[in-house]
Protein backbone atom coordinates (compact mmCIF):
# COMPACT_ATOMS: atom_id res chain seq x y z
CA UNK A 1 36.35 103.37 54.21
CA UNK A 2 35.10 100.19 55.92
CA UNK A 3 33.21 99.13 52.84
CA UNK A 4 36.42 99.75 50.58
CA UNK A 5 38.21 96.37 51.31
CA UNK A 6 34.90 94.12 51.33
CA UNK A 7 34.20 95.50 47.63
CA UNK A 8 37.88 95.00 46.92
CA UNK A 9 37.52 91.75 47.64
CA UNK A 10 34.47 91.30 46.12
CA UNK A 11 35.89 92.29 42.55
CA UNK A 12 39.30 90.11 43.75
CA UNK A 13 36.89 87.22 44.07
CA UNK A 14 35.14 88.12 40.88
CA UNK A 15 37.87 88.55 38.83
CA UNK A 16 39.02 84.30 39.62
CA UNK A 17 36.14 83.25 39.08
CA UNK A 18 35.87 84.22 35.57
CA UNK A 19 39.76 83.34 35.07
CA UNK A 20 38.27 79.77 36.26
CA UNK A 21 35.62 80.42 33.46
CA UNK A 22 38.00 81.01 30.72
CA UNK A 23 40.86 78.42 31.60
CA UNK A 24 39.22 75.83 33.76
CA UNK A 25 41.32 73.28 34.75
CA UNK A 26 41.57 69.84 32.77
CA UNK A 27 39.05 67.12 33.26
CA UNK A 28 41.73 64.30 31.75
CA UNK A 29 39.38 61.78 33.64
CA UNK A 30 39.29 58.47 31.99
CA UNK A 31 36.93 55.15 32.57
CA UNK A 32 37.76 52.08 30.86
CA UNK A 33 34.76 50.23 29.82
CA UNK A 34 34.97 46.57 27.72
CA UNK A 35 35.95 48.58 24.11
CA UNK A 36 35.76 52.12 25.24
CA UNK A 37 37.63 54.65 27.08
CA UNK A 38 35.82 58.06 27.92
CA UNK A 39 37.64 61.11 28.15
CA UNK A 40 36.08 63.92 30.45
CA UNK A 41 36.28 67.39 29.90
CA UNK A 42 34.07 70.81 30.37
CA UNK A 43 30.83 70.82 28.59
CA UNK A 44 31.34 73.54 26.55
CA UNK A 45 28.39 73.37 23.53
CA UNK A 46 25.69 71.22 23.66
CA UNK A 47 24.70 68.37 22.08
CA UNK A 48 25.86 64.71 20.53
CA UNK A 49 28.25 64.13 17.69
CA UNK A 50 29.80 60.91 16.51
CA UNK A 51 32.32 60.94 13.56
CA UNK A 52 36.15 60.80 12.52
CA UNK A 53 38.87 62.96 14.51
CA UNK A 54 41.39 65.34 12.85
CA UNK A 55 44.26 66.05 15.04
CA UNK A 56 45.05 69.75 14.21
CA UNK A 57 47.83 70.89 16.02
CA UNK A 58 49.27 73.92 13.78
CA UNK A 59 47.94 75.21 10.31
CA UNK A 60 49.93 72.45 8.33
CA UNK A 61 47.36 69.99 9.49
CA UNK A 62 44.45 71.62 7.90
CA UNK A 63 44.09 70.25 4.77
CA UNK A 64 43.54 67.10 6.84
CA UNK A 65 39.75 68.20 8.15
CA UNK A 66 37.60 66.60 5.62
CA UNK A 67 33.56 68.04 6.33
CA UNK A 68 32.20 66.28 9.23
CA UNK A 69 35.43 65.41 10.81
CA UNK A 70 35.64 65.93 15.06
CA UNK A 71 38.60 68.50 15.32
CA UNK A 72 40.76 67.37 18.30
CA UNK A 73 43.19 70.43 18.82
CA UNK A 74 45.51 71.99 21.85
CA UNK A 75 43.29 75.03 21.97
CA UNK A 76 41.36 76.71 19.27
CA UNK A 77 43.08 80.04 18.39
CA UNK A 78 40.40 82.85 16.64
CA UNK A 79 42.53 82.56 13.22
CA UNK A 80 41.65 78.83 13.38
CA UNK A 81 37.34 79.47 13.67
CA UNK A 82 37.55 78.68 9.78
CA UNK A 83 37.55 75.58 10.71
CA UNK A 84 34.33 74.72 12.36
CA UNK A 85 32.71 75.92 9.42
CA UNK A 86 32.90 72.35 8.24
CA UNK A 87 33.34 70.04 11.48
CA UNK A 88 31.04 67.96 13.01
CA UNK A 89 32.58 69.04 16.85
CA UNK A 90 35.40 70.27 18.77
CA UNK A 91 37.74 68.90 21.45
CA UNK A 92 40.49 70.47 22.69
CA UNK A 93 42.96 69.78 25.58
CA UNK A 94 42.38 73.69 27.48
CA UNK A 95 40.08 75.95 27.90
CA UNK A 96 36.95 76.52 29.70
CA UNK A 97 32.81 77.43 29.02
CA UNK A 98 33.61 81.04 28.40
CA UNK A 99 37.03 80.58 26.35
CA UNK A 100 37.09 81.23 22.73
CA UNK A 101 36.86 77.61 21.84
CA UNK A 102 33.66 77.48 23.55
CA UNK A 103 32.12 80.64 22.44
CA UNK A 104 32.69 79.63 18.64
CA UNK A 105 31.48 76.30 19.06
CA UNK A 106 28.28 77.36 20.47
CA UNK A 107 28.30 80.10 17.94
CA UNK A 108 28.87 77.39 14.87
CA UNK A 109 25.93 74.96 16.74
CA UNK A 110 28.56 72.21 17.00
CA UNK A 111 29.17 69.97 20.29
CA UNK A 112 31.68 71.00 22.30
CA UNK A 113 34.17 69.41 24.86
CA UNK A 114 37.34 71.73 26.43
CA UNK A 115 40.06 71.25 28.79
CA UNK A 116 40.05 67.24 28.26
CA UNK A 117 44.12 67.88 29.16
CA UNK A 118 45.44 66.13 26.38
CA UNK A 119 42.68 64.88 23.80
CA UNK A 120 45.23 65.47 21.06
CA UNK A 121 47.55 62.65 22.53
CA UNK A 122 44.57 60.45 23.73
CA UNK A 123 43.39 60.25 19.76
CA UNK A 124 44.85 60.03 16.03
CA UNK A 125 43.78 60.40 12.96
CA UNK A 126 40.53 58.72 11.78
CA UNK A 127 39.64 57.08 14.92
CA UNK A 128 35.76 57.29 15.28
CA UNK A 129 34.70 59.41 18.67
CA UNK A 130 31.13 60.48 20.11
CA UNK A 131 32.08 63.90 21.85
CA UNK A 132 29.02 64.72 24.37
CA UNK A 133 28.86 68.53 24.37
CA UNK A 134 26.96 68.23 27.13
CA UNK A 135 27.92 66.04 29.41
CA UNK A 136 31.81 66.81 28.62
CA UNK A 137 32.35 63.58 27.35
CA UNK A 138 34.59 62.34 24.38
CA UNK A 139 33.74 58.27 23.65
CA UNK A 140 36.31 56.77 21.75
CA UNK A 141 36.34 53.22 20.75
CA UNK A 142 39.56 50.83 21.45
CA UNK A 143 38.46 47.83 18.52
């Protein structure tokens, strides 16, 4: 019975750790730089994007997303995965490397940047944005 609280523990410990997976914490780091401001977030889908951001924050906003547009959203519900089907990348203010966001990012081959905190009030409409799924970076220009 000596073993039973150690493995209890174990799966305890376990069991966290992917809640910290799924809903990581916001990055809402930002650096000024002359003309920029960064954005940090959780690399959640590699690779570099640079284009126009939708703000989508319920399904009224969709016919917004023109094809190649960066969706900036709260969080990326599964009835909302039509969407990536024509964007360039996706930013969103929660989640984390294994939440659904992520997952259908990396499944659509986009760049992807989660748990930024609040993207969606950081960006608006048309604004041009380099999102580094990567390096969990979202560039965003101030001129």
């Amino acid at each position: 019975m000596d073993t039973l609280p150690k493995a209890a523990r174990q799966v305890n410990e376990a069991f966290w750790w992917a809640l910290d997976q799924i809903a990581a914490p916001a990055g809402n780091t930002r650096t000024h730089v002359t003309g920029s401001v960064t954005i940090t977030g959780v690399p959640a889908s590699a690779g570099k994007y640079g284009g126009p951001v939708r703000v989508i924050r319920d399904g009224n906003d969709f016919d917004k997303l023109r094809a190649g547009d960066v969706v900036v959203c709260p969080v990326l519900p599964p009835v909302w995965s039509v969407l990536l089907g024509s964007a360039g990348a996706l930013v969103t203010d929660q989640g984390g490397p294994l939440s659904h966001s992520a997952i259908i990012a990396r499944e659509f081959g986009i760049p992807a940047v989660v748990a930024t905190g609040d993207a969606t009030s950081q960006v608006r409409d048309g604004q041009i944005v380099t999102v580094d799924g990567s390096g969990g970076t979202v560039h965003l220009s101030t001129k």
